[in-house]
Protein backbone atom coordinates (compact mmCIF):
# COMPACT_ATOMS: atom_id res chain seq x y z
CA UNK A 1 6.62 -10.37 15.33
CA UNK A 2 2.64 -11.03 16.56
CA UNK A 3 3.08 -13.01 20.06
CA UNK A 4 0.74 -15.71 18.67
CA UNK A 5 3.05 -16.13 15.35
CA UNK A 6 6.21 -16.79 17.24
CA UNK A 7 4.30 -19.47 19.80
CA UNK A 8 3.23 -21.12 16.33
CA UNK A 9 6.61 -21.50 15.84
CA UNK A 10 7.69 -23.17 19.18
CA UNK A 11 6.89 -26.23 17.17
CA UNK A 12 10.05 -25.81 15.04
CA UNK A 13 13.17 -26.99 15.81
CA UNK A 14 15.13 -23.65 16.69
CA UNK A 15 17.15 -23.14 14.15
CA UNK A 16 14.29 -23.74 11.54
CA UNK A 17 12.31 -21.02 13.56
CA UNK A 18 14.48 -18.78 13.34
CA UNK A 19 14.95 -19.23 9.34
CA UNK A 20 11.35 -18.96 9.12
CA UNK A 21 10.66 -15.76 11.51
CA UNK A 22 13.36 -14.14 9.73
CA UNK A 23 11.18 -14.49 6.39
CA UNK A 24 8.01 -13.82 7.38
CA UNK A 25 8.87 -10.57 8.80
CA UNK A 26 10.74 -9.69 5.71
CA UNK A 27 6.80 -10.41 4.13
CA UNK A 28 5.30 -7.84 6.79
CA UNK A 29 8.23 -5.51 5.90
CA UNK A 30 7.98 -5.44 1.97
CA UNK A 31 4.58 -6.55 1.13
CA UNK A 32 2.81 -2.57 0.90
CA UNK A 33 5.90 -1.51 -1.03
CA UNK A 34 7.16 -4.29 -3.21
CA UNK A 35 4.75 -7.08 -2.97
CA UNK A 36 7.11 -9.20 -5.31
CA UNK A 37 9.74 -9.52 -3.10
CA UNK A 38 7.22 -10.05 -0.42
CA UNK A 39 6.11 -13.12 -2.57
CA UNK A 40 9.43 -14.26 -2.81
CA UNK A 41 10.21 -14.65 0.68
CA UNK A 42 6.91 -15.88 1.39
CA UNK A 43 7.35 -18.75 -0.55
CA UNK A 44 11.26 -19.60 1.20
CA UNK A 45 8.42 -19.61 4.37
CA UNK A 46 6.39 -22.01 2.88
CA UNK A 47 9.28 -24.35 1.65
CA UNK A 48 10.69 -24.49 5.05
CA UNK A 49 7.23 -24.84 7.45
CA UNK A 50 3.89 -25.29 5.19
CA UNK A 51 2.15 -27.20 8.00
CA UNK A 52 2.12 -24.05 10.07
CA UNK A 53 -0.76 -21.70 9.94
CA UNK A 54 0.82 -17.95 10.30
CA UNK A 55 3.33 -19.28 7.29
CA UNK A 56 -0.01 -19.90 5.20
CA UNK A 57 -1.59 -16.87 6.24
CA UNK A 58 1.23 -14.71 5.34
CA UNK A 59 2.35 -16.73 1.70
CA UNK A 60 -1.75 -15.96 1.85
CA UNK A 61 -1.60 -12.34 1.82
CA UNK A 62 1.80 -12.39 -0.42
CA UNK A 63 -0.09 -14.02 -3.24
CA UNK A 64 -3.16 -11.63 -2.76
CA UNK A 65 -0.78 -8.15 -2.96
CA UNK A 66 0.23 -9.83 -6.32
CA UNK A 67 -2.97 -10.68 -7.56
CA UNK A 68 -2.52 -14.20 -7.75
CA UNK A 69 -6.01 -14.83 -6.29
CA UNK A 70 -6.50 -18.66 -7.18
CA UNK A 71 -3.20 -19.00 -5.18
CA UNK A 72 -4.19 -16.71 -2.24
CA UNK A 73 -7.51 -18.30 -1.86
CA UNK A 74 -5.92 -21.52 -1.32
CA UNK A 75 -3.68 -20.13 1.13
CA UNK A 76 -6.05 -18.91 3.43
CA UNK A 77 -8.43 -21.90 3.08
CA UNK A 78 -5.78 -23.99 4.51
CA UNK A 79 -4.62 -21.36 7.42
CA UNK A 80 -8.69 -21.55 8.10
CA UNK A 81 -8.43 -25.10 8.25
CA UNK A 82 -5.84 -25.22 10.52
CA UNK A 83 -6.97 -22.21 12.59
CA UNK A 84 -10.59 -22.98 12.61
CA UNK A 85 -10.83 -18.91 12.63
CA UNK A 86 -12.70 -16.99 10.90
CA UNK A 87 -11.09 -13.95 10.54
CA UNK A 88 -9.66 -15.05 7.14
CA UNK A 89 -13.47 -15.14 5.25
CA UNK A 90 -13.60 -11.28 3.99
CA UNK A 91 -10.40 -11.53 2.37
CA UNK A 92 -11.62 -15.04 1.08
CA UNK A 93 -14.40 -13.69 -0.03
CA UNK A 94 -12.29 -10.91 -1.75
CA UNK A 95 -10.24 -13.09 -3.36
CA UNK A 96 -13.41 -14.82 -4.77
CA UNK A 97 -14.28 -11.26 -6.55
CA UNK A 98 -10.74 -11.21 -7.92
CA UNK A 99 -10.97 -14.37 -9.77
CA UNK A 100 -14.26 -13.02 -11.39
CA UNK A 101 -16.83 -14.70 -9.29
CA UNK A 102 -18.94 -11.92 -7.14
CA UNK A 103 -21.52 -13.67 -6.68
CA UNK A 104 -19.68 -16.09 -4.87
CA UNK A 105 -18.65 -13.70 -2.90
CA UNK A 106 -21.76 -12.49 -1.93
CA UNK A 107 -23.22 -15.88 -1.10
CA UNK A 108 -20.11 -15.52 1.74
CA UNK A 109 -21.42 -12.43 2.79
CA UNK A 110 -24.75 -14.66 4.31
CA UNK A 111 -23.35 -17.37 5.70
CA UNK A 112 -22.89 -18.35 9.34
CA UNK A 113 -18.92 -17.60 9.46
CA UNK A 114 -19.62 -13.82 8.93
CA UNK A 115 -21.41 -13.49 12.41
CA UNK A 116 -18.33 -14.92 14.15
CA UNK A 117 -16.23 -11.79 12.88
CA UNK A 118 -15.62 -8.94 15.35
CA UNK A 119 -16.58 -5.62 14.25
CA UNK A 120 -13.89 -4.87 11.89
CA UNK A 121 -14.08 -8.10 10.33
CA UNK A 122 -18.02 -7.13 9.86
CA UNK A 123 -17.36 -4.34 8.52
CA UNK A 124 -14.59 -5.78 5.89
CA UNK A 125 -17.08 -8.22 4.46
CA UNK A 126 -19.67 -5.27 4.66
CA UNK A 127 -17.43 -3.76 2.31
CA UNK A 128 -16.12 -7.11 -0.38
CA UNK A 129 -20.23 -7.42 -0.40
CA UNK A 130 -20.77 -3.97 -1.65
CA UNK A 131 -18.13 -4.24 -3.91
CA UNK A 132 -19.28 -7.44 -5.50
CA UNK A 133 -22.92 -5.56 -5.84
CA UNK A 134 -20.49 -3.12 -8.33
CA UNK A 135 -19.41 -6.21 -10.02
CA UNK A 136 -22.47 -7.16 -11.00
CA UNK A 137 -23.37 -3.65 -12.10
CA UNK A 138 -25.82 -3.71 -9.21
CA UNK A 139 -24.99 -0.29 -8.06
CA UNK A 140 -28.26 0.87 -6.18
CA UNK A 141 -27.47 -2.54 -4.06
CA UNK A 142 -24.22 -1.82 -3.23
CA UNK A 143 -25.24 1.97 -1.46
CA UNK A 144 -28.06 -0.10 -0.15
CA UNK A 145 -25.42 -2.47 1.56
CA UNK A 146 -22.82 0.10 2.80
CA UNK A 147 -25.44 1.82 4.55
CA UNK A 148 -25.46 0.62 7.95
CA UNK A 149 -24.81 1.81 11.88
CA UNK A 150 -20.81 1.63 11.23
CA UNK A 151 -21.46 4.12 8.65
CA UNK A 152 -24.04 6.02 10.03
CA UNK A 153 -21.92 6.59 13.58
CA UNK A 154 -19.77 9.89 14.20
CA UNK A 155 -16.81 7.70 15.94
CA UNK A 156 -13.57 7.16 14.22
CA UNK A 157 -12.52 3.83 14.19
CA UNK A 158 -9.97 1.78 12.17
CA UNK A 159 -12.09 1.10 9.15
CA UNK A 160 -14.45 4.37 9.08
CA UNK A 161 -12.21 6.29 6.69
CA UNK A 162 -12.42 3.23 3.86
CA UNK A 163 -16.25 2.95 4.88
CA UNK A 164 -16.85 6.44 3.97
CA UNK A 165 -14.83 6.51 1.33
CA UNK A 166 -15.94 2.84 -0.06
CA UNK A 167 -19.90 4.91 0.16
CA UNK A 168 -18.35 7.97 -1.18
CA UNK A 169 -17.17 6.51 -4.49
CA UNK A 170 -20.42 4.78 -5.08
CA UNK A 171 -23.01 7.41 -4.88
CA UNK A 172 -20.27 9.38 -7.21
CA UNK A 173 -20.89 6.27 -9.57
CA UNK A 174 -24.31 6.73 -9.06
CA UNK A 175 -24.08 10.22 -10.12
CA UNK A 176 -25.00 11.80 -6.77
CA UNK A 177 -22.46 14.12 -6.61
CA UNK A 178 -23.51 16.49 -3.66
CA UNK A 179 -23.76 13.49 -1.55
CA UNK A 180 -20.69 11.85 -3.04
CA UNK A 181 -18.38 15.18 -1.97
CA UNK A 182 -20.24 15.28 1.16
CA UNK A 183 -18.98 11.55 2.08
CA UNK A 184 -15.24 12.37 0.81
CA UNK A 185 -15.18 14.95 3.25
CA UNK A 186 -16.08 13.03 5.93
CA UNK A 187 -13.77 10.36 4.56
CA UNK A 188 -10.92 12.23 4.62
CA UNK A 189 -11.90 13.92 7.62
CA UNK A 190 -11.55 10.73 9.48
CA UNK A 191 -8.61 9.23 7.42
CA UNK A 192 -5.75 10.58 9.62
CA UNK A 193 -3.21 7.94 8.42
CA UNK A 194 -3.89 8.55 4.17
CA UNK A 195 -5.33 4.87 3.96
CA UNK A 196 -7.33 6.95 1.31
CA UNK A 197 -6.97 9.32 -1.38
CA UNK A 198 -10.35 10.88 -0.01
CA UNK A 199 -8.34 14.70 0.44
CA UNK A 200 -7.80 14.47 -3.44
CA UNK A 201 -10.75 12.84 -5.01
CA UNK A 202 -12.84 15.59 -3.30
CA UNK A 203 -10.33 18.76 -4.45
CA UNK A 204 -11.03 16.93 -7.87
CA UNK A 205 -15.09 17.19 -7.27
CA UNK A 206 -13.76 21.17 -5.99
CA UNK A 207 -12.01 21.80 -9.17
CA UNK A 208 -8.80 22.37 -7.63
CA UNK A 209 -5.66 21.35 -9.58
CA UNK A 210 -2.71 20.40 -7.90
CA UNK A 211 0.98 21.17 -9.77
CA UNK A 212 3.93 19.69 -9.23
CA UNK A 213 6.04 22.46 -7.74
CA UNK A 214 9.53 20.88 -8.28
CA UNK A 215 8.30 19.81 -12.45
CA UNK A 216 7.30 23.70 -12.79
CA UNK A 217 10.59 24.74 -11.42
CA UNK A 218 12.79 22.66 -13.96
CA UNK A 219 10.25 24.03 -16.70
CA UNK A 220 10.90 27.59 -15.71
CA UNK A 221 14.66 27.26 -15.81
CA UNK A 222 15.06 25.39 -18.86
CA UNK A 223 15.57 29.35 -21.17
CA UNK A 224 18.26 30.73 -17.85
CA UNK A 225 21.82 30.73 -18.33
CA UNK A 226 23.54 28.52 -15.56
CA UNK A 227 25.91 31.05 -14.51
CA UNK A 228 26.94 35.20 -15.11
CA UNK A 229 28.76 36.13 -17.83
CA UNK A 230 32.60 36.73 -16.76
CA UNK A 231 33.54 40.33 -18.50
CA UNK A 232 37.25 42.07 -18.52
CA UNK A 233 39.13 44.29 -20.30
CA UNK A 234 42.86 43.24 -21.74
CA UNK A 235 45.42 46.22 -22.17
CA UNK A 236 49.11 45.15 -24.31
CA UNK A 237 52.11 47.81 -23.19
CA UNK A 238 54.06 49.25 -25.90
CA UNK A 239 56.24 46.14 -26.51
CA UNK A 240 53.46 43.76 -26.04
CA UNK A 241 55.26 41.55 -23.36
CA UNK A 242 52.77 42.46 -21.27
CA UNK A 243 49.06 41.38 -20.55
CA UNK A 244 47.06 43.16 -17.91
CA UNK A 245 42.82 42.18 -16.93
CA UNK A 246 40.21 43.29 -14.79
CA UNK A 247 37.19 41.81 -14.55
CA UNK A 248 34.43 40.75 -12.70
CA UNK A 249 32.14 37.26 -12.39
CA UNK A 250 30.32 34.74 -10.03
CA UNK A 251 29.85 31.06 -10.04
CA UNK A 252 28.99 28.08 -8.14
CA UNK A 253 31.38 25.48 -7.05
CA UNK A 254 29.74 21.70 -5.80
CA UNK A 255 31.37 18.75 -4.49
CA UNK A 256 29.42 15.82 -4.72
CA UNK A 257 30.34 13.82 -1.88
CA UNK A 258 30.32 10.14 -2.70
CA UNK A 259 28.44 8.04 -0.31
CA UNK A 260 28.30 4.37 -0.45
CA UNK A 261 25.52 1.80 -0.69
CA UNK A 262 25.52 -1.60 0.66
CA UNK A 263 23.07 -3.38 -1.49
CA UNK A 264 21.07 -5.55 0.21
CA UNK A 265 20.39 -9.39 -0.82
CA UNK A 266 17.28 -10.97 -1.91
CA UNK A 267 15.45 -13.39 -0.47
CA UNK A 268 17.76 -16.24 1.04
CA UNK A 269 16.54 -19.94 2.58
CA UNK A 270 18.72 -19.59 5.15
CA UNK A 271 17.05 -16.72 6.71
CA UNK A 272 19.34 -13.72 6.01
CA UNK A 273 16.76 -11.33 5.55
CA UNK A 274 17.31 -7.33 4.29
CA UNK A 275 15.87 -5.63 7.05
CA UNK A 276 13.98 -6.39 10.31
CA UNK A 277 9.90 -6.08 10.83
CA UNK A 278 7.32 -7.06 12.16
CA UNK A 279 3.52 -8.17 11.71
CA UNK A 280 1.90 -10.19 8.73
CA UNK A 281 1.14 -9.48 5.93
């Protein structure tokens, strides 16, 4: 867990910290994967220790993986007001464009919060901006506002892949498709982690087709026998008391080895998370 998270929680009374840590990391651990039971355990979190900020952040970021925007939005306003950070207004903004208000969102992009982000941060409202442009059918805008020195620059940082690809997508929207496959290879050039689908989107612009291997395998063997034909010959003596075969044949014997599961439990108040993690949400 983030240094800063667990000295938030120095305010708890031990036990309660611990109750709460527990379920916050199970949020970091879940929330890419299955953002429901993220959700769940964010809100055992929030039960137990609502006045402190990282558990808002995180029941923040819960609500957001679920689309629950209204919900998410008011999560983060109070982390912000508790914080006094900024580095909660992109995804604010964000959540803004969820609940069908972009221009909202845009009217974020220009205010005075946005020049206290770092770079990343300047870059993720760079990017909610641009997308809110798209909202608004203002597409020319949006290439317009994801053109800029972070994009422009041959160094690979954390958000470059989703900045070219975010650029990518929208002059293929704009039907500028040389420059569109141009900007997916650069995107997934730089994506070294698959944060992007950049590697397919520009084999689709290639006219490759990928197959499933294992689906055409199954498909191929659906017409085979599943095992050779066992032939003999059967002689009776004179008196017929007396049965005598040859023959030859092949198969396959499997033993399935049993193996068992120990299903874990859900979400629990009194801490017992599934598995350990770290990080928010």
């Amino acid at each position: 867990m983030d240094k800063d998270v667990r000295q938030e929680l120095l305010s708890l009374p031990k036990t309660l910290a611990d109750d709460v840590a527990r379920n916050l990391v199970m949020v970091a651990r879940l929330i890419d994967e299955e953002p429901e039971e993220a959700y769940a355990y964010s809100r055992i979190a929030l039960r137990l220790a609502s006045r402190v900020a990282a558990v808002r952040e995180a029941a923040g970021f819960a609500a957001y993986a679920n689309q629950k925007y209204s919900e998410a939005l008011a999560e983060f306003r109070a982390a912000r007001r508790m914080t006094g950070s900024a580095e909660l207004w992109p995804v604010m903004a964000d959540c803004e464009r969820g609940m069908g208000r972009p221009e909202r969102a845009l009217a974020m992009a220009g205010e005075p919060e946005v020049r206290r982000l770092d770079k990343a941060g300047q870059v993720e409202m760079r990017l909610v901006a641009a997308g809110a442009r798209r909202d608004m059918d203002q597409l020319d805008a949006a290439i317009v506002t994801l053109q800029s020195p972070e994009l422009a620059s041959n160094s690979v940082q954390p958000w470059t892949a989703r900045l070219r690809y975010a650029y990518a997508d929208a002059l293929l929207a704009a039907d500028r498709e040389d420059e569109a496959r141009e900007w997916f290879a650069k995107a997934a050039d730089s994506d070294k982690d698959g944060a992007t689908d950049a590697s397919d989107r520009l084999a689709e612009l290639d006219g490759v087709e990928f197959v499933d291997a294992l689906e055409e395998t199954d498909d191929s063997g659906e017409g085979e026998s599943s095992g050779d034909v066992e032939t003999g010959t059967a002689v009776s003596d004179a008196e017929g008391d007396q049965v005598t075969g040859t023959g030859t044949g092949t198969g396959i014997e499997a033993e399935n080895a049993g193996a068992e599961t120990d299903e874990p439990a859900g979400p629990s108040e009194t801490g017992e998370p599934r598995e350990n993690g770290s990080g928010q949400g």
